[in-house]
C-alpha atoms as a PDB file:
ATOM      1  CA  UNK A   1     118.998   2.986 144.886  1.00  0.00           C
ATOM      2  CA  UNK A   2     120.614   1.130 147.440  1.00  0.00           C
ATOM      3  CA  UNK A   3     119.383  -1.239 149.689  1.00  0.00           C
ATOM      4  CA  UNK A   4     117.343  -2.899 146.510  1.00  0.00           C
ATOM      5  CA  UNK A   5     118.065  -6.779 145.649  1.00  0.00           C
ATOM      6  CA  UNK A   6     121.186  -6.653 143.493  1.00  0.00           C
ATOM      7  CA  UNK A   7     122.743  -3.332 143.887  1.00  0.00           C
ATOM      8  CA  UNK A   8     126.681  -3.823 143.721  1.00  0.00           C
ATOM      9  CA  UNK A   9     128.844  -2.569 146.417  1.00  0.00           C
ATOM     10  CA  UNK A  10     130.577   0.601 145.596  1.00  0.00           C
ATOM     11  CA  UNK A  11     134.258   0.625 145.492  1.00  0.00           C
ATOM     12  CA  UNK A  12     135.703   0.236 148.657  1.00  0.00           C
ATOM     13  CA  UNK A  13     138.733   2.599 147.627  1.00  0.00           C
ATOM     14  CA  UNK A  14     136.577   5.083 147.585  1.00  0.00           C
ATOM     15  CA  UNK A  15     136.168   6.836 151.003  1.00  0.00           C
ATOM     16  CA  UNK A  16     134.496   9.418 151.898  1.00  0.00           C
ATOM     17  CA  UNK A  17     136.243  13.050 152.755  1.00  0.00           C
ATOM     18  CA  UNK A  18     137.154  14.122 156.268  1.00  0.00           C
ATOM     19  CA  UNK A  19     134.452  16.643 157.640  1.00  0.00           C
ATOM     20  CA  UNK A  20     134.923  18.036 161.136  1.00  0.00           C
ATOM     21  CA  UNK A  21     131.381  20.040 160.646  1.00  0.00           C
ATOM     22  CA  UNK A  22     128.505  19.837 162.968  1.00  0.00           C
ATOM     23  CA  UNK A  23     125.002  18.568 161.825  1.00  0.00           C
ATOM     24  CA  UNK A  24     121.975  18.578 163.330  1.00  0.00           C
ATOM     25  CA  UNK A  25     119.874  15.203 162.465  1.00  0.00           C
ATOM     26  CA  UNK A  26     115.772  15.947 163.114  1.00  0.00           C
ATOM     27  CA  UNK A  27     113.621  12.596 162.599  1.00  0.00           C
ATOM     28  CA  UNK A  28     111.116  11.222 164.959  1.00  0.00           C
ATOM     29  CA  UNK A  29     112.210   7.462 163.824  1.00  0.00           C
ATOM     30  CA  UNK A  30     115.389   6.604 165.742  1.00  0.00           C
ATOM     31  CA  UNK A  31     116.574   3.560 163.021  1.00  0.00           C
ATOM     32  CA  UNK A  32     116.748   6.438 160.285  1.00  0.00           C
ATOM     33  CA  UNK A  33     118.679   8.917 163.095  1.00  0.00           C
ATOM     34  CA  UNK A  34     121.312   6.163 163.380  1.00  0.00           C
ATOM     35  CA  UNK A  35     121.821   5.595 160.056  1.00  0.00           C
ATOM     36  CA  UNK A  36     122.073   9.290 159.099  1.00  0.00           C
ATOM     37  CA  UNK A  37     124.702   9.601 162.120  1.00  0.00           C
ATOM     38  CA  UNK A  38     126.563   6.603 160.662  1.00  0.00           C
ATOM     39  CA  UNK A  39     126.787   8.069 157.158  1.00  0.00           C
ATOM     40  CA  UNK A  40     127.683  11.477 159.017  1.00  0.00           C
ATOM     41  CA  UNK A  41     130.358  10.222 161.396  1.00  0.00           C
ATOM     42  CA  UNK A  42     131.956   8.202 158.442  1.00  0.00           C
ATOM     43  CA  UNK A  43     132.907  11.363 157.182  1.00  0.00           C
ATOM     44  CA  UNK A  44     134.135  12.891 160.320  1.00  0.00           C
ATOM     45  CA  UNK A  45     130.885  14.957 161.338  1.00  0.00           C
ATOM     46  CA  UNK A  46     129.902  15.459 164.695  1.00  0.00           C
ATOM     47  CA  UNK A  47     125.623  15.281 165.148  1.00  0.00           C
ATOM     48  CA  UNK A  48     123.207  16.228 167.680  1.00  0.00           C
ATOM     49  CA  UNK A  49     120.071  14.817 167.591  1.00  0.00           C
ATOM     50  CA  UNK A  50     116.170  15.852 167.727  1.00  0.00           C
ATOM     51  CA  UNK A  51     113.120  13.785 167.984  1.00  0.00           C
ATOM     52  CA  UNK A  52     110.585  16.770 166.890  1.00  0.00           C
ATOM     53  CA  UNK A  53     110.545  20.105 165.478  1.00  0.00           C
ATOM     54  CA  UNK A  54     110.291  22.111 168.934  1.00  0.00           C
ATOM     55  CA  UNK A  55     113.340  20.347 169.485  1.00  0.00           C
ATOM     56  CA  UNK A  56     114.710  20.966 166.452  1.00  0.00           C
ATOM     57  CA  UNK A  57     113.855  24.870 167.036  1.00  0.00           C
ATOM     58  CA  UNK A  58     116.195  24.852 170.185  1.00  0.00           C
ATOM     59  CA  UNK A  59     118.957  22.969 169.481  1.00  0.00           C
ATOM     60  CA  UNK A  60     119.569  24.609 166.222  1.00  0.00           C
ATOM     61  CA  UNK A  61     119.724  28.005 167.923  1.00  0.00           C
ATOM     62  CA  UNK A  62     121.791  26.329 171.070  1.00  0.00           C
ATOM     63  CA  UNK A  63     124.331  24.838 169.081  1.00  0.00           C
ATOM     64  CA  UNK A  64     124.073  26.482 165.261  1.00  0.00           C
ATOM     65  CA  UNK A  65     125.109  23.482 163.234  1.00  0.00           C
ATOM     66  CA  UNK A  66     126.609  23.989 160.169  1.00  0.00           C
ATOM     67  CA  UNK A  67     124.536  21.805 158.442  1.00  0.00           C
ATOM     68  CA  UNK A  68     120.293  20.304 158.939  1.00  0.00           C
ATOM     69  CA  UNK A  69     118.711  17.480 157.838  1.00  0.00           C
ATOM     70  CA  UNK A  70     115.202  17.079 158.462  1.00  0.00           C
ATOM     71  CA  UNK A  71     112.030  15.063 158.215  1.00  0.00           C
ATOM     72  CA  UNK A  72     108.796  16.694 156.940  1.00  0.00           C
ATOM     73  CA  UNK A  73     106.664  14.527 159.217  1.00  0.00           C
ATOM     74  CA  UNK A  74     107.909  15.381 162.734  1.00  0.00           C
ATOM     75  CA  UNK A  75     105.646  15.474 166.358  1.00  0.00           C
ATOM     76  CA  UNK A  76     104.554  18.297 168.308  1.00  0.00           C
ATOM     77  CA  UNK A  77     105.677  20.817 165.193  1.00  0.00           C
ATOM     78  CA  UNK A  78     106.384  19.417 161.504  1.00  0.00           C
ATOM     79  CA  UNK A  79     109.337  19.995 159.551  1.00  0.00           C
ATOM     80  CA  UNK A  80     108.350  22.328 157.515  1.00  0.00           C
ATOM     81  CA  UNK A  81     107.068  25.143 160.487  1.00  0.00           C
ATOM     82  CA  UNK A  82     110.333  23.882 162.387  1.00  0.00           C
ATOM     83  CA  UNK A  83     111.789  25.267 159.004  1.00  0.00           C
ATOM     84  CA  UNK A  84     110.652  28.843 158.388  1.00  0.00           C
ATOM     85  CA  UNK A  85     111.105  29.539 162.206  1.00  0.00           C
ATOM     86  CA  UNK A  86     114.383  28.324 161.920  1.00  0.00           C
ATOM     87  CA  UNK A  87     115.142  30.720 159.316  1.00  0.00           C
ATOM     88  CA  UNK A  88     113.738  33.933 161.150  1.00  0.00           C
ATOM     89  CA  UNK A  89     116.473  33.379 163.843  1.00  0.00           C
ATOM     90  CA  UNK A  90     119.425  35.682 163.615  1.00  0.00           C
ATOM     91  CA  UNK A  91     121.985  33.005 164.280  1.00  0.00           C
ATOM     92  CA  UNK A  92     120.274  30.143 162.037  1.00  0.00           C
ATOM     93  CA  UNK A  93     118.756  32.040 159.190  1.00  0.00           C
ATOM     94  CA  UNK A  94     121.913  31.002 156.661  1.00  0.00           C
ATOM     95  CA  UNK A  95     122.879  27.671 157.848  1.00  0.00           C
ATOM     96  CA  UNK A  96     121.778  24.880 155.156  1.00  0.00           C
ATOM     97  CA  UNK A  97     118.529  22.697 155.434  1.00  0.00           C
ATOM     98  CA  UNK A  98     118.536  19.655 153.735  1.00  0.00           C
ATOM     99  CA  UNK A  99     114.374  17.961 153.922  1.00  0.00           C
ATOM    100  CA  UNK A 100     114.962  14.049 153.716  1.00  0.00           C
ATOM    101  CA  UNK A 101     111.189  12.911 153.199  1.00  0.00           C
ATOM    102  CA  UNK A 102     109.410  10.049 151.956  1.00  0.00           C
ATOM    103  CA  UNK A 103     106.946  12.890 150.055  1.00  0.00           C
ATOM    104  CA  UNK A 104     108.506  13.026 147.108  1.00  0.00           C
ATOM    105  CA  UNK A 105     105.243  15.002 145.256  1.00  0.00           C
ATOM    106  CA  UNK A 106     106.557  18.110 143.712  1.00  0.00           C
ATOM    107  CA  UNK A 107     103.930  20.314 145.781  1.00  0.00           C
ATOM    108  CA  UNK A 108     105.918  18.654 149.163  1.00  0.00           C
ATOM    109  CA  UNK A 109     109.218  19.482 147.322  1.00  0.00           C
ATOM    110  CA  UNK A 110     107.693  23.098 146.078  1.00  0.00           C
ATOM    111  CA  UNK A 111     106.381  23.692 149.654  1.00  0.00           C
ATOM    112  CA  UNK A 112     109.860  23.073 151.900  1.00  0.00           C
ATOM    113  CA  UNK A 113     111.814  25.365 149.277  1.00  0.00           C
ATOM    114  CA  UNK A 114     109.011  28.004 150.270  1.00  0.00           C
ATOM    115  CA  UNK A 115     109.727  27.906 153.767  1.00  0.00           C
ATOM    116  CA  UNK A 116     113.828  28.135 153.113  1.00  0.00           C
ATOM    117  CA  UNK A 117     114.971  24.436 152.828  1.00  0.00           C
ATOM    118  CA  UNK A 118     118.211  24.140 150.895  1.00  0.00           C
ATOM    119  CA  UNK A 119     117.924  21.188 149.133  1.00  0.00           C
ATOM    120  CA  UNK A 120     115.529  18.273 148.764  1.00  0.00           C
ATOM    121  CA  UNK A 121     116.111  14.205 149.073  1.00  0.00           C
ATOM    122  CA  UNK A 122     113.332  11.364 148.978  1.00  0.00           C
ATOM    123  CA  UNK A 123     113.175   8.529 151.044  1.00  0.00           C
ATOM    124  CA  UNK A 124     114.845   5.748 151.058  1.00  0.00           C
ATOM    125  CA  UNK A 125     118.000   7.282 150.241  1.00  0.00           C
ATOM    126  CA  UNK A 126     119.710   7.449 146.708  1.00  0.00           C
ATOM    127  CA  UNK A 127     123.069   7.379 148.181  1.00  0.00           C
ATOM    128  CA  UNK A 128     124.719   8.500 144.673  1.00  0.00           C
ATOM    129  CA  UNK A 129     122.663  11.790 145.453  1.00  0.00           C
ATOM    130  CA  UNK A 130     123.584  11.690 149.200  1.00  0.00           C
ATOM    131  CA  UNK A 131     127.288  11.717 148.345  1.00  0.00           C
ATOM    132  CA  UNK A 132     126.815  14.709 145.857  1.00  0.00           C
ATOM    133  CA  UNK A 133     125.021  16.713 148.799  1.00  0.00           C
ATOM    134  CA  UNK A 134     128.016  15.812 151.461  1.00  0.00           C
ATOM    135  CA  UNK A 135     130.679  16.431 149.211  1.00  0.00           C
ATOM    136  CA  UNK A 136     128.937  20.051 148.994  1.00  0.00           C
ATOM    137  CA  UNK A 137     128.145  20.795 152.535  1.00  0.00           C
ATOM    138  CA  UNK A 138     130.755  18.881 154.095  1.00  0.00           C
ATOM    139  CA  UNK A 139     133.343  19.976 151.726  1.00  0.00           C
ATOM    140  CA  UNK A 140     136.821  19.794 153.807  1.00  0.00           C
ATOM    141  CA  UNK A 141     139.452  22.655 153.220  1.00  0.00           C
ATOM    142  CA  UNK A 142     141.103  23.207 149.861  1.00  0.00           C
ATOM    143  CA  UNK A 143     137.863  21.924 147.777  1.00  0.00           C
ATOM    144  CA  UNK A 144     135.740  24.269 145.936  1.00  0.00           C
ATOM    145  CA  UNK A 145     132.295  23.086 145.040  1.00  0.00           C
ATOM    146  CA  UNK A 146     129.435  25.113 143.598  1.00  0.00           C
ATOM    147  CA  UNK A 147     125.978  24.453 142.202  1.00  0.00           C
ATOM    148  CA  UNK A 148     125.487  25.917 139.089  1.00  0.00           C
ATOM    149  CA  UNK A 149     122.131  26.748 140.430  1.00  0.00           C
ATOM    150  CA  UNK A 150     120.567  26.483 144.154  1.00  0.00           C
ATOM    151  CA  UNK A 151     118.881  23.515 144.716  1.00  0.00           C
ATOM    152  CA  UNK A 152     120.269  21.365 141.982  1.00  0.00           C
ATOM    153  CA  UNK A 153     122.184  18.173 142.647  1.00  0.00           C
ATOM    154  CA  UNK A 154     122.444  17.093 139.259  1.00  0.00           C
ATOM    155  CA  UNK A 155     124.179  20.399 137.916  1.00  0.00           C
ATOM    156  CA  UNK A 156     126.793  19.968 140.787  1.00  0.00           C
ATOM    157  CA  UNK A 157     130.372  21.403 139.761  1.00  0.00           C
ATOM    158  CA  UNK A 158     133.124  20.397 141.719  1.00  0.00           C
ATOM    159  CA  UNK A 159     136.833  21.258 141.566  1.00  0.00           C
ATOM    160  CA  UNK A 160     139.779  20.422 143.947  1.00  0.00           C
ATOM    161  CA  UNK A 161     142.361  22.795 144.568  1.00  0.00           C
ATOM    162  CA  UNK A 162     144.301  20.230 146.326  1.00  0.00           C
ATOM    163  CA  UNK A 163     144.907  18.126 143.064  1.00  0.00           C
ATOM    164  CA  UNK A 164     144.932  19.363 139.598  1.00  0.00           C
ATOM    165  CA  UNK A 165     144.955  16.637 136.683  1.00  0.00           C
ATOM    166  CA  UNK A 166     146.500  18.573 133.952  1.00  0.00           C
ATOM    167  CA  UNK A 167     149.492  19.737 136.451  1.00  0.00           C
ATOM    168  CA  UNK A 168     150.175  16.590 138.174  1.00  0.00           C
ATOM    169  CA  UNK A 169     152.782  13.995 137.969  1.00  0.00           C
ATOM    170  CA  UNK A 170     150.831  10.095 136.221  1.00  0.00           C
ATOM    171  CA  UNK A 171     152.064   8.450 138.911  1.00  0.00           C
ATOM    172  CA  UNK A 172     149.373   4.944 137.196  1.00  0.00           C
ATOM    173  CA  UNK A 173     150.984   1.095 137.205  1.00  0.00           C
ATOM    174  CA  UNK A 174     149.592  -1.589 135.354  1.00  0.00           C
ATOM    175  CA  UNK A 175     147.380  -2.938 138.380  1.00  0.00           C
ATOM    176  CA  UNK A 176     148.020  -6.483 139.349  1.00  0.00           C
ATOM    177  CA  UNK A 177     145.588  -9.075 138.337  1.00  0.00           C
ATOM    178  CA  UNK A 178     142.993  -9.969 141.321  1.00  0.00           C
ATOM    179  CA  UNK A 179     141.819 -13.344 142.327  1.00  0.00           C
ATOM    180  CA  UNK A 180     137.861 -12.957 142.105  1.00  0.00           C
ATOM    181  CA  UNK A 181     136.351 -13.524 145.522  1.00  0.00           C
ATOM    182  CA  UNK A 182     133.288 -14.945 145.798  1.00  0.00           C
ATOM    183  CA  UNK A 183     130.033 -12.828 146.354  1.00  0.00           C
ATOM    184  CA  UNK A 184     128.517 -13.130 149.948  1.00  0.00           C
ATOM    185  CA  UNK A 185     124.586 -13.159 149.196  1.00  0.00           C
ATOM    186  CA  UNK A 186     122.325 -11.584 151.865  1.00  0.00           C
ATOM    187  CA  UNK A 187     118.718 -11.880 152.852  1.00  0.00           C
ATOM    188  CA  UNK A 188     117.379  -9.136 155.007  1.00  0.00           C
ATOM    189  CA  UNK A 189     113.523  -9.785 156.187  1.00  0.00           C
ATOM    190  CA  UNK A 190     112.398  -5.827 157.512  1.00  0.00           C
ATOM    191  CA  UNK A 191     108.994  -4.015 157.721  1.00  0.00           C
ATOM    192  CA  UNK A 192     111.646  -1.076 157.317  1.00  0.00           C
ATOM    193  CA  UNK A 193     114.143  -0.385 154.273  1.00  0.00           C
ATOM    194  CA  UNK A 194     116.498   1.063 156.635  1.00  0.00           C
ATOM    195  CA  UNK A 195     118.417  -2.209 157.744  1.00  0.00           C
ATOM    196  CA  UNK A 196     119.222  -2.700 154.340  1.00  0.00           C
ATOM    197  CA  UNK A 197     120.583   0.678 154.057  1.00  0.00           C
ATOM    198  CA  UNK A 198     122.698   0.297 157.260  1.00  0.00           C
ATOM    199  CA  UNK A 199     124.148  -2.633 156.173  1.00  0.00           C
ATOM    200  CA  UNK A 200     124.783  -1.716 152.465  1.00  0.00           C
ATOM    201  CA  UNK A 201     126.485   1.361 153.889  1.00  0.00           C
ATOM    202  CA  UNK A 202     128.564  -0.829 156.439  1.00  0.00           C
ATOM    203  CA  UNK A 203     129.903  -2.631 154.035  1.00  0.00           C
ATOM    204  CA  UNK A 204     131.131  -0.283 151.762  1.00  0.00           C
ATOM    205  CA  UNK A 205     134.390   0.207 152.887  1.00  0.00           C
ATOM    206  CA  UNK A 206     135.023  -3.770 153.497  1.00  0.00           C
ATOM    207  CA  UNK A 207     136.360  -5.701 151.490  1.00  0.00           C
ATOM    208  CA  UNK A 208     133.365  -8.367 151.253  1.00  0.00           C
ATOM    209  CA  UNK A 209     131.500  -7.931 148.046  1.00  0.00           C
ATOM    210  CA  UNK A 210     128.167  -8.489 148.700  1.00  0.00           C
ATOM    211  CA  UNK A 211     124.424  -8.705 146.936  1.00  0.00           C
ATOM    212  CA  UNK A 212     121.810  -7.863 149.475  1.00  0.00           C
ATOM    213  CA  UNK A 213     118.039  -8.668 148.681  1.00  0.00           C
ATOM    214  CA  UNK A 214     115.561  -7.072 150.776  1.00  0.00           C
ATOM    215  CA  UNK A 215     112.393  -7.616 151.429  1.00  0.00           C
ATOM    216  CA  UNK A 216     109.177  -6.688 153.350  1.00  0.00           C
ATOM    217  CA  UNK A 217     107.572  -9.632 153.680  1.00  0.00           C
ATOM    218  CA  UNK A 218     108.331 -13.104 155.297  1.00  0.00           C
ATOM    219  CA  UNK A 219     106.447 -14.842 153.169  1.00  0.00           C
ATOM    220  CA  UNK A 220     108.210 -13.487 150.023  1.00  0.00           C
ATOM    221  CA  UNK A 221     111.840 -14.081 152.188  1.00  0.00           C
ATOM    222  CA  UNK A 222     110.770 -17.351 152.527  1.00  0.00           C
ATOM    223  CA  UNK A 223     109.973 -17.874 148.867  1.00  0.00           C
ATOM    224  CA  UNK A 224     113.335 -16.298 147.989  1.00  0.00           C
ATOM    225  CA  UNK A 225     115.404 -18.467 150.408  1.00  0.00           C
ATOM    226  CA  UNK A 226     113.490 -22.136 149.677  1.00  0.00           C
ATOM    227  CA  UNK A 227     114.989 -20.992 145.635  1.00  0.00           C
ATOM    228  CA  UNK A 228     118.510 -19.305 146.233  1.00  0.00           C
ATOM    229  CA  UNK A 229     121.567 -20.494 148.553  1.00  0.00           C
ATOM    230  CA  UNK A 230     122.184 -17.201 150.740  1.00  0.00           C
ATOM    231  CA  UNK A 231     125.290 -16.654 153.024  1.00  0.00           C
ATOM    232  CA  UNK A 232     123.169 -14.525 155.658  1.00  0.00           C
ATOM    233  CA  UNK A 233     119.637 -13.880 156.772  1.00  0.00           C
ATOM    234  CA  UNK A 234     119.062 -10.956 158.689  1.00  0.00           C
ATOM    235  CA  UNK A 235     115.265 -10.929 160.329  1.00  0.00           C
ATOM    236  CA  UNK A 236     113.439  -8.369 162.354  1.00  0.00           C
ATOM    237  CA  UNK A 237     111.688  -9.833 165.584  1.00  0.00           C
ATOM    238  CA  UNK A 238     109.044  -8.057 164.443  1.00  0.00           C
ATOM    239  CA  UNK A 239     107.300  -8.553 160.800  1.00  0.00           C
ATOM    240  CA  UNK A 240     103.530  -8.781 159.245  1.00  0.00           C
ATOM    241  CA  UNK A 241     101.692 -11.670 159.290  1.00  0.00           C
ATOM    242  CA  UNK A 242     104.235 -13.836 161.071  1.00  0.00           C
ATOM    243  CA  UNK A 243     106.799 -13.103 163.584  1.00  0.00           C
ATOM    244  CA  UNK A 244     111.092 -13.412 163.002  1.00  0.00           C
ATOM    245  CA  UNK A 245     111.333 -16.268 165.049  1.00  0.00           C
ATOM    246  CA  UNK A 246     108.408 -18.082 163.408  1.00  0.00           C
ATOM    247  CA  UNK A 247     110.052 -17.152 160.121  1.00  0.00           C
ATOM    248  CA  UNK A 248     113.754 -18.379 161.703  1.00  0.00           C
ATOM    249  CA  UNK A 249     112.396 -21.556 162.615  1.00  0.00           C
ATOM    250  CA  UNK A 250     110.932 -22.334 159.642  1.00  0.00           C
ATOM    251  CA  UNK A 251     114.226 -21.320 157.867  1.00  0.00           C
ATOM    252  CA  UNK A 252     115.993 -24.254 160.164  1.00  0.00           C
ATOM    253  CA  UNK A 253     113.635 -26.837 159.232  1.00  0.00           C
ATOM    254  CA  UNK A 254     115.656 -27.220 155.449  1.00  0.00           C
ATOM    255  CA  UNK A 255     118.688 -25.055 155.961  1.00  0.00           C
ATOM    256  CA  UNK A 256     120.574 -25.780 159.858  1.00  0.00           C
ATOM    257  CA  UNK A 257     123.908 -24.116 158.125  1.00  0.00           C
ATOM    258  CA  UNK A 258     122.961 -20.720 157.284  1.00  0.00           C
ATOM    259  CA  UNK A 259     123.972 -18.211 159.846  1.00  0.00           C
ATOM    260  CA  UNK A 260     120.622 -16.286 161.042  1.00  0.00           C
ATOM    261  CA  UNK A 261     121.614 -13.185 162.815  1.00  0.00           C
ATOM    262  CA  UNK A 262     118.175 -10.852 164.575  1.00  0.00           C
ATOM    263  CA  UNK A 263     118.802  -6.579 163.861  1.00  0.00           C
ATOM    264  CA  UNK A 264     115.563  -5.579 165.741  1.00  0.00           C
ATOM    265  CA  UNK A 265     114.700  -3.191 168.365  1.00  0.00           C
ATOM    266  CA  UNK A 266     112.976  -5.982 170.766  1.00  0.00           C
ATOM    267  CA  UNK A 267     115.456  -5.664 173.721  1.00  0.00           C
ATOM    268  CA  UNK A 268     113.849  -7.528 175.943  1.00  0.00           C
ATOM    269  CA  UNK A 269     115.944 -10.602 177.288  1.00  0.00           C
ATOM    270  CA  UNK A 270     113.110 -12.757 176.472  1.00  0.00           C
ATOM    271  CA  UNK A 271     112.842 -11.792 172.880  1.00  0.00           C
ATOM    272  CA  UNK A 272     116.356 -13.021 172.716  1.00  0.00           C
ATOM    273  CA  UNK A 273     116.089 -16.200 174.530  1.00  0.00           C
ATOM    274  CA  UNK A 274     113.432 -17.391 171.874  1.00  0.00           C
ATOM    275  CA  UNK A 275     115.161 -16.180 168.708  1.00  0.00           C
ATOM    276  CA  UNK A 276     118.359 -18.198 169.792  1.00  0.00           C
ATOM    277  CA  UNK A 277     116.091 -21.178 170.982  1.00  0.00           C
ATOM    278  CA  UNK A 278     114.932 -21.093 167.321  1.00  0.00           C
ATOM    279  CA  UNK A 279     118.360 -21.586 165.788  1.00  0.00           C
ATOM    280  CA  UNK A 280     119.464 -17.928 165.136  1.00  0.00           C
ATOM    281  CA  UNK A 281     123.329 -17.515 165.328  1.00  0.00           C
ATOM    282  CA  UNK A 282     123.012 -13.779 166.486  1.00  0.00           C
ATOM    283  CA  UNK A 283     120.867 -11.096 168.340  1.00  0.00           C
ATOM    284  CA  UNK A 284     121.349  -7.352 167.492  1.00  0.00           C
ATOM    285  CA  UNK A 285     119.757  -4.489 168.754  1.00  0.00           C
ATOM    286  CA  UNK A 286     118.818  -1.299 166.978  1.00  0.00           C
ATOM    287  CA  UNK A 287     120.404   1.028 167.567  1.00  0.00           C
ATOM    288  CA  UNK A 288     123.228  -1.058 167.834  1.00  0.00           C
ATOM    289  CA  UNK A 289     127.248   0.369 167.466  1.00  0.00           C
ATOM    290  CA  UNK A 290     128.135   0.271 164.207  1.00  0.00           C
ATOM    291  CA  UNK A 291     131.256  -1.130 165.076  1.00  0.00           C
ATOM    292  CA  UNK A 292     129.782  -4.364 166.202  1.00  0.00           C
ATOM    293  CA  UNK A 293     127.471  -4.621 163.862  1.00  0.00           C
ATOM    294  CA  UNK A 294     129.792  -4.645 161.135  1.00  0.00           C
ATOM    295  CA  UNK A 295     131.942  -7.057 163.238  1.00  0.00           C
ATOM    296  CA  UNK A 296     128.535  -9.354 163.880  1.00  0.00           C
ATOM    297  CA  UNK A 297     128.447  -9.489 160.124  1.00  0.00           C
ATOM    298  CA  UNK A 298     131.352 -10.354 158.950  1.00  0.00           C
ATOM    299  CA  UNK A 299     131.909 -12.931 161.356  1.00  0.00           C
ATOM    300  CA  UNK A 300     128.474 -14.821 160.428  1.00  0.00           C
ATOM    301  CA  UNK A 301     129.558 -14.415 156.341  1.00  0.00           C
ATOM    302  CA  UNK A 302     133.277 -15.808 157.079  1.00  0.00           C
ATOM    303  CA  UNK A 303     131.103 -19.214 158.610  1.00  0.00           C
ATOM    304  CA  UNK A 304     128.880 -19.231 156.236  1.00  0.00           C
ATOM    305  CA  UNK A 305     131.999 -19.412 153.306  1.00  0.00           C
ATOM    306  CA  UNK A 306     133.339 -22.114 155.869  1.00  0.00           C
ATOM    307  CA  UNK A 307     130.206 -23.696 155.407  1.00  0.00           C
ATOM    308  CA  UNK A 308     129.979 -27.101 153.329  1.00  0.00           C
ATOM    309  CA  UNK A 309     127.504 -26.561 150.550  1.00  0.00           C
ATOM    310  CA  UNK A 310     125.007 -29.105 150.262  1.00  0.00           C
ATOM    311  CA  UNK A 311     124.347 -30.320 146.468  1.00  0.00           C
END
């Protein structure tokens, strides 16, 4: 599952397919909607967004996406009413629903495939089962894939018709040997998972390999960094029992080297002006542009590997 404390980065060679499709993104927390539309545009996908399943209702009929992910838990109507009404409508009634909940009982699972959901994924993402969905519903041309039966990821068969193995020319070399780059070690302090996620799935495609530990509390993140050397601590302003910049500051009272960079979605200037006053090297806010986030990040890591190491 990514976004948990160890999980390797996954090959950067291997990028996702081009998509021009349009999905239509339905979750009431904006951090998971930009995440989803990061994962989405990666692969070439245009999204519109809703906040709430009357929403959801109208834009699906407005602009009949070819493709729906939704929330179970959504305001004014929930995802799974948003659901069945979706499917009575003549011009919405085949386009795919995927549920993305954080229910993952079998009665929740048993209850969106009654209303006409496609398939089913739990909260926080399994990415491995993300990319298996994508790869089906955002296939681009000259790909074939098929489920050997509806609603089953794991029995997912895919074939390409743009490349066949047996057929084509082994065009392999003996790779050159690689000088082993050091791993960039990151500390993310969040009440949410989804920062981690972000980040993990930022950094996929770089070339920075990188071992992210996450955690919900600052006490534990404080724990964690007073008994491991980290290149990067990411901290939300706002956390239980103590707030970011408390935790930052008491970060800079052993470690003044460690680039501290704030993902949070405080945008007041004043919120800012105290997390910088505390020592932190950066100030991000979510929803920020992927772009310069990813910039933001790699920036902080390359000083931190500039960084002398005290022994």
């Amino acid at each position: 599952m990514i976004g948990k404390s160890g999980e390797s980065r996954p090959d950067a060679a291997m990028s996702p397919p081009v998509s021009n499709a349009c999905v239509l993104v339905v979750d009431d927390h904006e951090d998971t909607r930009f995440m989803l539309r990061t994962l989405l545009e990666s692969r070439g996908a245009s999204v519109v967004e809703a906040a709430d399943g009357l929403t959801a209702i109208a834009r699906a009929a407005s602009v009949q996406p070819d493709l729906i992910l939704i929330d179970g838990r959504l305001p004014l109507m929930d995802g799974f009413e948003a659901t069945s009404q979706i499917r009575e409508g003549l011009s919405t009634r085949h386009v795919p629903i995927v549920f993305l909940s954080g229910d993952g009982r079998p009665t929740a699972r048993a209850r969106a495939f009654a209303v006409g959901c496609t398939d089913y994924l739990v909260k926080p993402i399994d990415f491995d089962a993300w990319d298996i969905l994508m790869e089906q519903y955002l296939a681009p041309a000259g790909r074939e894939i098929v489920y050997a039966e509806p609603g089953m990821t794991g029995d997912l068969i895919m074939s390409s018709t743009a490349h066949d193995p047996d057929t084509a020319p082994d065009l392999a070399v003996d790779p050159e040997p690689e000088l082993q780059s050091p791993v960039s070690r990151i500390l993310i302090i969040d009440h949410d998972t989804v920062t981690a996620e972000l980040i993990q799935l930022m950094l996929q495609n770089s070339t920075i390999d990188c071992e992210i530990t996450s955690v919900l509390s600052p006490d534990e993140g404080l724990r964690l960094a007073a008994a491991k050397r980290f290149d990067l601590y990411v901290l939300d302003y706002r956390l239980a029992a103590m707030t970011g910049v408390e935790v930052c500051r008491t970060l800079r009272l052993t470690d003044a080297e460690t680039p501290i960079m704030f993902f949070t979605g405080e945008p007041n200037p004043e919120e800012r002006q105290e997390a910088m006053a505390a020592g932190a090297d950066d100030y991000l806010v979510k929803p920020d542009d992927i772009r310069k986030l990813t910039e933001t990040v790699n920036r902080l890591l390359n000083k931190s590997q500039l960084a002398p190491i005290e022994v």
